[in-house]
Protein backbone atom coordinates (compact mmCIF):
# COMPACT_ATOMS: atom_id res chain seq x y z
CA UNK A 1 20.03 41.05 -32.77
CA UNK A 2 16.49 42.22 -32.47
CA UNK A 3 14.64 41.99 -29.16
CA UNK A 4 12.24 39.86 -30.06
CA UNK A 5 14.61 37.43 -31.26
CA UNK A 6 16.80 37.47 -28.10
CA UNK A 7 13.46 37.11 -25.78
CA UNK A 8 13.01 34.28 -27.71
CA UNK A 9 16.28 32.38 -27.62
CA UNK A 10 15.82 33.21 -23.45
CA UNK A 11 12.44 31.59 -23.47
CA UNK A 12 13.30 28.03 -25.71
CA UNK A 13 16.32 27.77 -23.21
CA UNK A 14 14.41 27.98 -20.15
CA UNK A 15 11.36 25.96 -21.40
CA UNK A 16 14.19 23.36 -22.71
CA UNK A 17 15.93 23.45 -18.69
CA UNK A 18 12.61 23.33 -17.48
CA UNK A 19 11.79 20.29 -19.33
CA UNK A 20 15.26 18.13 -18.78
CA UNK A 21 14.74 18.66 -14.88
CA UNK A 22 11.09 17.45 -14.55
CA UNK A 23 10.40 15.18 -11.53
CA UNK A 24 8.44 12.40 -12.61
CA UNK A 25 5.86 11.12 -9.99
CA UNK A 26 5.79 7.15 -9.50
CA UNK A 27 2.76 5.15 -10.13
CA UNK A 28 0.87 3.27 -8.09
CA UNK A 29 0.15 -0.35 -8.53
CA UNK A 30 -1.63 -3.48 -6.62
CA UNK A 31 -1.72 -6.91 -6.43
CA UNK A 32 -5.35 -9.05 -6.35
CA UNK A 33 -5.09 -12.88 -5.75
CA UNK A 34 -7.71 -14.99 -6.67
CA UNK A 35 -8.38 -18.43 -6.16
CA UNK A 36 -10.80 -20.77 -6.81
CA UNK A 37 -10.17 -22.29 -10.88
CA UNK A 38 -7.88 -18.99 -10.79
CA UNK A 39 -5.49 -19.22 -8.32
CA UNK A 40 -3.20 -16.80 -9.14
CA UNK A 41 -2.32 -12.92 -7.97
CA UNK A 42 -2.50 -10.27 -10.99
CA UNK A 43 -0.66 -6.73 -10.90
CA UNK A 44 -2.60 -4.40 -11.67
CA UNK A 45 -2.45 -0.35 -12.61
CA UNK A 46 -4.65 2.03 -10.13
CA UNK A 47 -6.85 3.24 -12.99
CA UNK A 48 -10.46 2.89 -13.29
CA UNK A 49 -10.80 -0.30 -15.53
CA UNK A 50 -7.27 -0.91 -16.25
CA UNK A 51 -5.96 -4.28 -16.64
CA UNK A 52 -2.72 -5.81 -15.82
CA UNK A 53 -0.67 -9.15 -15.50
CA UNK A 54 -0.50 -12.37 -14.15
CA UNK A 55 2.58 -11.83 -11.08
CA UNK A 56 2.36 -15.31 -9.69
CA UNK A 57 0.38 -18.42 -9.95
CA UNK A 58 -0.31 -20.57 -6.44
CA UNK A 59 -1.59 -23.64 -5.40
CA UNK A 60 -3.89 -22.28 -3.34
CA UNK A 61 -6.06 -18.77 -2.67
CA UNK A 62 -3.04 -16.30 -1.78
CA UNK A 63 -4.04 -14.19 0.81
CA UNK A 64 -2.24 -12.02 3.63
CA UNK A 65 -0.75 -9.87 0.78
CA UNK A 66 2.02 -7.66 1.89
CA UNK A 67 4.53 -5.41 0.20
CA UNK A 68 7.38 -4.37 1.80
CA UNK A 69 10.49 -3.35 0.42
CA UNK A 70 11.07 -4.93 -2.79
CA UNK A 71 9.09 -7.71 -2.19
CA UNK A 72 5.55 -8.96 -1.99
CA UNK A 73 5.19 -11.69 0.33
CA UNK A 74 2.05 -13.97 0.95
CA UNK A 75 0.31 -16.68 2.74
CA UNK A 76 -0.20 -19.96 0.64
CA UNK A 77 -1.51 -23.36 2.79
CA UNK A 78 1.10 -22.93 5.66
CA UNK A 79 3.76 -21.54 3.78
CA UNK A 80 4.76 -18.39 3.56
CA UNK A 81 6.21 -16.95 0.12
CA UNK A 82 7.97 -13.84 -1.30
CA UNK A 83 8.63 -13.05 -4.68
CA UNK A 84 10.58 -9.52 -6.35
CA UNK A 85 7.88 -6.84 -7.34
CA UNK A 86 9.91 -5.82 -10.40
CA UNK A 87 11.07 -9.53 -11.20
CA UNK A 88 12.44 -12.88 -9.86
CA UNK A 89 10.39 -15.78 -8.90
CA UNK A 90 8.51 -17.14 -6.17
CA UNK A 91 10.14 -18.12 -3.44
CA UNK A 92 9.33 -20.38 -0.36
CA UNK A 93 10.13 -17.95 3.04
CA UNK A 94 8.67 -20.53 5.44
CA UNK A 95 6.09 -23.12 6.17
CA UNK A 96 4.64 -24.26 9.18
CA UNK A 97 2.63 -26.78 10.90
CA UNK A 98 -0.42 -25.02 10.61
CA UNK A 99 -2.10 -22.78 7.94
CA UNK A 100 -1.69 -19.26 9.39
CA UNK A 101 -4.62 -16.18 9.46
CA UNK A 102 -2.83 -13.61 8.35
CA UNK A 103 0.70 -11.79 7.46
CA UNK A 104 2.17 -8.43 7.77
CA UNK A 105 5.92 -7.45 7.23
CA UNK A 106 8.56 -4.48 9.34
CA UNK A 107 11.14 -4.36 7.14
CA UNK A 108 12.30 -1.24 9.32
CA UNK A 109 12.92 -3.58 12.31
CA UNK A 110 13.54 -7.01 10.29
CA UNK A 111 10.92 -8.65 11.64
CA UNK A 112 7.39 -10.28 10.76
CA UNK A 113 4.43 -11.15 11.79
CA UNK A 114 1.82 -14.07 11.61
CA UNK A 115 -1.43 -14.95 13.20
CA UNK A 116 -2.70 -18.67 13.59
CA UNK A 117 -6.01 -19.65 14.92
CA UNK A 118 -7.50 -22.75 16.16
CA UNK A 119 -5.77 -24.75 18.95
CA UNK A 120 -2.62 -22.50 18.12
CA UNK A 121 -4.18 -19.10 18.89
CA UNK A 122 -1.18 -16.94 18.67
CA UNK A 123 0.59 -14.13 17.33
CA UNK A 124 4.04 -15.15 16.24
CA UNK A 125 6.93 -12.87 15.60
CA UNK A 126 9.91 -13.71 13.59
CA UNK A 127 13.11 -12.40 11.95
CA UNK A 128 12.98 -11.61 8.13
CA UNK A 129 14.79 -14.43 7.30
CA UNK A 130 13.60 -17.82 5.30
CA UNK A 131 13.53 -20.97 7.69
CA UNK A 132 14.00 -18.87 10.94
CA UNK A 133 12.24 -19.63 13.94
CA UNK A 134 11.05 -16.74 16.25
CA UNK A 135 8.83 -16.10 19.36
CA UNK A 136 5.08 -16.66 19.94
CA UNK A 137 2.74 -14.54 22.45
CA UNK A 138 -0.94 -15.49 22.83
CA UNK A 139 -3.71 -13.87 22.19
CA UNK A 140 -6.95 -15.54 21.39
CA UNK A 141 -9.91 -16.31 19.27
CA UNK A 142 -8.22 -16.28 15.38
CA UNK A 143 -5.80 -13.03 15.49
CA UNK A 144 -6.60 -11.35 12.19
CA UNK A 145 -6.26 -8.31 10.13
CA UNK A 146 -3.21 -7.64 11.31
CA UNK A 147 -2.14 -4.21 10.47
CA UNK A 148 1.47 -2.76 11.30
CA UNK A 149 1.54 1.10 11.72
CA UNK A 150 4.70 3.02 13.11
CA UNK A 151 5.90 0.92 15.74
CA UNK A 152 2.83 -0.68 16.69
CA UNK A 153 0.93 -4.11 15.43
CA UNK A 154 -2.80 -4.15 15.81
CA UNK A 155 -4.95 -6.85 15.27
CA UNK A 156 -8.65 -8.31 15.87
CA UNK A 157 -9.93 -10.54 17.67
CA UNK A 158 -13.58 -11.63 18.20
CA UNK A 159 -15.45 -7.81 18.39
CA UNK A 160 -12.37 -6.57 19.81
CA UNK A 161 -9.22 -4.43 18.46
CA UNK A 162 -5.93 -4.78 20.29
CA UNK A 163 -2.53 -3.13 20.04
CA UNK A 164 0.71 -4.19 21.09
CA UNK A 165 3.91 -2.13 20.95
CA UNK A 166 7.15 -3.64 19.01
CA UNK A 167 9.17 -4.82 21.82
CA UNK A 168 6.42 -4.76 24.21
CA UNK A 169 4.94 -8.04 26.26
CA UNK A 170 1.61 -6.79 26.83
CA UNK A 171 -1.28 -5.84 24.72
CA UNK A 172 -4.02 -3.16 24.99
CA UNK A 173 -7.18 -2.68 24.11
CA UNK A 174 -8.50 -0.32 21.65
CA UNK A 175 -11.83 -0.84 21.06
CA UNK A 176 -14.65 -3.47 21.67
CA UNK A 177 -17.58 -3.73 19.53
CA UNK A 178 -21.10 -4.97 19.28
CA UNK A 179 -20.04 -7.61 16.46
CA UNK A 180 -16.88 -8.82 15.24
CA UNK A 181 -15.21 -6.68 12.68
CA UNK A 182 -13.89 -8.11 9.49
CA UNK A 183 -10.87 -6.71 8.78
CA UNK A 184 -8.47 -3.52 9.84
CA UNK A 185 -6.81 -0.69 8.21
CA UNK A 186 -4.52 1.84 10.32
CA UNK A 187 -3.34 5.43 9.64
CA UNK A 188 -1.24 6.21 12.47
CA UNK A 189 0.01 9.52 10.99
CA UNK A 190 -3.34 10.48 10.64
CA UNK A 191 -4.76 8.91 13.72
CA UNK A 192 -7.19 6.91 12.68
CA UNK A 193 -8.42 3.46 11.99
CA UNK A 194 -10.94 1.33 9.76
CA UNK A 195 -12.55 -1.28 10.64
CA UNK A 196 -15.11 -3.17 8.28
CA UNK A 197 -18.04 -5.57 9.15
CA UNK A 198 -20.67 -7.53 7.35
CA UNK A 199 -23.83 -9.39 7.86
CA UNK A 200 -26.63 -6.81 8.41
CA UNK A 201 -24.22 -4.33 9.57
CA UNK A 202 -22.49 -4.37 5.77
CA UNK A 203 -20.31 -0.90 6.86
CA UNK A 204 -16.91 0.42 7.13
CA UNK A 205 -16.51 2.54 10.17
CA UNK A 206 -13.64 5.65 10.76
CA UNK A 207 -12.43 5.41 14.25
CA UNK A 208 -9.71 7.91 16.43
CA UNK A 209 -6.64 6.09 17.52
CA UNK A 210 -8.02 6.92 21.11
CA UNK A 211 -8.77 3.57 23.10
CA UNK A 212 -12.87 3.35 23.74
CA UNK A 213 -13.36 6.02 21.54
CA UNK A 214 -16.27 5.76 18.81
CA UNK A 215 -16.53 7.63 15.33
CA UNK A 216 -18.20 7.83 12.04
CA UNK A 217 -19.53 4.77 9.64
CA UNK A 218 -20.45 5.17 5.90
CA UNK A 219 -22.27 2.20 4.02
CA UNK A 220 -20.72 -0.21 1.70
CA UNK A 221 -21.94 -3.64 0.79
CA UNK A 222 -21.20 -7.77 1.29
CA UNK A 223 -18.94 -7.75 4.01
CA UNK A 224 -16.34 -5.32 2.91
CA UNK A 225 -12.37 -6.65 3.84
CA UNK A 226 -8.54 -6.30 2.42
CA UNK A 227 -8.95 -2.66 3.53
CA UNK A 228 -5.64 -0.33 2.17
CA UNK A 229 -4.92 3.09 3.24
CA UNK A 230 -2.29 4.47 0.53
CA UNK A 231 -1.89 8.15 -0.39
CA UNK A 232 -4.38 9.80 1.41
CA UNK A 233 -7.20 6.58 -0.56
CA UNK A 234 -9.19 3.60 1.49
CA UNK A 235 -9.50 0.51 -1.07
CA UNK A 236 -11.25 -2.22 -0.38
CA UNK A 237 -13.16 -5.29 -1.73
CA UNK A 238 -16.77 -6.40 -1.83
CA UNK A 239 -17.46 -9.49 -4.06
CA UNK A 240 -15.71 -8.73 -7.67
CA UNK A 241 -15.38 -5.59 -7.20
CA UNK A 242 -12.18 -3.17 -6.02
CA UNK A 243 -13.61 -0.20 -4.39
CA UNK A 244 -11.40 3.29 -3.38
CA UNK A 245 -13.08 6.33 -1.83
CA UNK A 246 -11.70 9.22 -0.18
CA UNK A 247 -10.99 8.48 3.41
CA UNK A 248 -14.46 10.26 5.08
CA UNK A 249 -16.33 7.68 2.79
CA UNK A 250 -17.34 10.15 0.41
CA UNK A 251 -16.35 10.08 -3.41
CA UNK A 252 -16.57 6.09 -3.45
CA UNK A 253 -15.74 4.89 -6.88
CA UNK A 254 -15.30 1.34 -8.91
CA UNK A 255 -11.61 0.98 -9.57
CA UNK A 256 -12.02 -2.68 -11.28
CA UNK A 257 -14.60 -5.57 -11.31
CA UNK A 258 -13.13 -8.94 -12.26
CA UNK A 259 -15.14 -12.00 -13.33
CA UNK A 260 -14.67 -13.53 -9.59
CA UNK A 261 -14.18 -12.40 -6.29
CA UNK A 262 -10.46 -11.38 -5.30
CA UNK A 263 -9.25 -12.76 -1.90
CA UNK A 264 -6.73 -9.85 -1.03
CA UNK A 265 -4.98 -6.59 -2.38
CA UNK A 266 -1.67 -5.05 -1.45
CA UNK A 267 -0.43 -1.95 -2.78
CA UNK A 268 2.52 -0.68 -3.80
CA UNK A 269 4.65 2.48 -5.95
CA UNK A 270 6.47 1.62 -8.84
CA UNK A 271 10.57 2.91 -8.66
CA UNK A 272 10.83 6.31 -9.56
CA UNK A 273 12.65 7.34 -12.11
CA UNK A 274 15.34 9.24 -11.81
CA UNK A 275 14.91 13.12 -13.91
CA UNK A 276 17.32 13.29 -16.65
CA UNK A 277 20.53 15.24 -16.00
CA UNK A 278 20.89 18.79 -18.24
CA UNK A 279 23.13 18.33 -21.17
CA UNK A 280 25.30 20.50 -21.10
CA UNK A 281 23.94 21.97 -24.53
CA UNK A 282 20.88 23.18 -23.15
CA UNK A 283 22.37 24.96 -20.02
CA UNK A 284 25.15 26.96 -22.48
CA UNK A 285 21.91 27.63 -24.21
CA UNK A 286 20.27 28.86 -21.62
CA UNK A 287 23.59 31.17 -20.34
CA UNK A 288 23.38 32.25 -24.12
CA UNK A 289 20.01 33.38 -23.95
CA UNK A 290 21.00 35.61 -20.89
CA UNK A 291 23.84 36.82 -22.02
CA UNK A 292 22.46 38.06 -25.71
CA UNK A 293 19.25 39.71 -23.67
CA UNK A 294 21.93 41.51 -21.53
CA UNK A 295 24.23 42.70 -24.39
CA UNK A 296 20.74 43.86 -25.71
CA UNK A 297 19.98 45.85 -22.73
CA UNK A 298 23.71 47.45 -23.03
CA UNK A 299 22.95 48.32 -26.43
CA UNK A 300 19.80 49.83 -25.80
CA UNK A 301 21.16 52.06 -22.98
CA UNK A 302 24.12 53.55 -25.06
CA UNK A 303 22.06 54.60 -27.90
């Protein structure tokens, strides 16, 4: 067997392991509800101008969009909802008395959270369970954007940002600002928050997860809000349009602009897909390929 020949059994066997043991990387996807003459929420591919499918249709403008686990799960009048993200159907999860602000979801310590404003001006927490009744601890002036991060839920309220420990009875503050913000984004791993606001301060600001501490703003436009933080991205909306940048602000870029204005956005990975297992054809191929280079090199030295 020639050399060249042998080198090139050893090569199609390693390119042919190689290729049988790929890891495959797993998509991102999000969800936009609209409402309106559309009330519906759409899943959607993160690609610049991709379009997806309808996921859901509602009676009313979904909002509080939150993935967790294998669900999404949503605000709709005062009911909450949850639905599969690779199938099923929608679900009621719970309803209440009163239309609540806002939702977000700890699978970790099977519990969730939602805000009601008003007369009811609360935070309530709850365990991840349809029709069960939890606790309530007050806060004040229409809790929104809540945001869970690690073991922490922060929230706003009026110009101010507040934080509250899992487990904890007492809030803190974390920051207190000229005008109210409009919604709230936290990356506790990276130690820092967003906060968006509109009117003639149309901004999104990047803040330390230090309490009183101020940091950096870059412009945006029409009272950005549904801020997401997801692989190492800040998306957000401003009228029809789905915006990402990198998370300084810079590299802003349109991901999609629909016909109307989305209410909300959650994001979320699609399963990965396990890489194939060898056959065992390709790994005798491959101990071929060494062995006939070997027997090659034996030849070579006894001539």
């Amino acid at each position: 067997m020639s050399t060249r020949r042998v080198s090139y059994v050893f090569v199609c066997a390693v390119a042919l392991l190689a290729c049988s043991t790929h890891a495959y990387a797993a998509p991102i996807q999000y969800f936009a509800s609209f409402g309106g003459n559309s009330q519906s929420i759409g899943t959607y591919p993160v690609v610049p101008g991709a379009w997806g499918t309808q996921f859901a249709t509602t009676a009313s403008a979904a909002h509080g969009l939150t993935v967790a686990g294998d669900n999404l799960y949503w605000l709709e009048g005062n009911n909450i909802y949850v639905q599969g993200i690779n199938g099923g159907s929608k679900t009621p999860f719970q309803s209440f008395g009163i239309a609540p602000l806002d939702l977000t979801v700890d699978v970790t310590n099977g519990i969730y959270h939602s805000s009601f404003g008003g007369n009811s001006d609360s935070i309530g927490q709850y365990p991840l369970a349809p029709d069960v009744w939890g606790v309530q601890f007050a806060t004040g002036n229409d809790p929104h954007g809540l945001s869970l991060s690690g073991n922490t839920l922060y929230w706003l309220e009026g110009n101010n940002v507040w934080m509250q420990d899992i487990g904890s009875t007492s809030k803190s503050l974390l920051q207190n600002f000229g005008i109210a913000p409009i919604d709230l984004a936290v990356d506790e791993a990276g130690g820092f928050y967003y906060a968006s606001f509109g009117g003639s301060s149309d901004s999104i600001g990047k803040y330390p997860l230090v309490p009183g501490a101020w940091g950096t703003q870059f412009a945006t436009g029409n009272s950005p809000h549904a801020l997401n933080i997801v692989d190492g991205k800040l998306y957000w909306l401003e009228d029809t349009i789905v915006w990402m940048a990198n998370l300084d602000g810079t590299n802003k870029e349109s991901l999609q602009t629909f016909g109307i204005s989305p209410v909300d956005l959650a994001f979320y990975s699609l399963p990965v897909v396990d890489p194939p297992v060898p056959e065992p054809a390709s790994i005798a191929l491959l101990g071929l390929g060494v062995a006939a280079l070997g027997w090659k090199r034996r030849q070579t030295r006894t001539r």
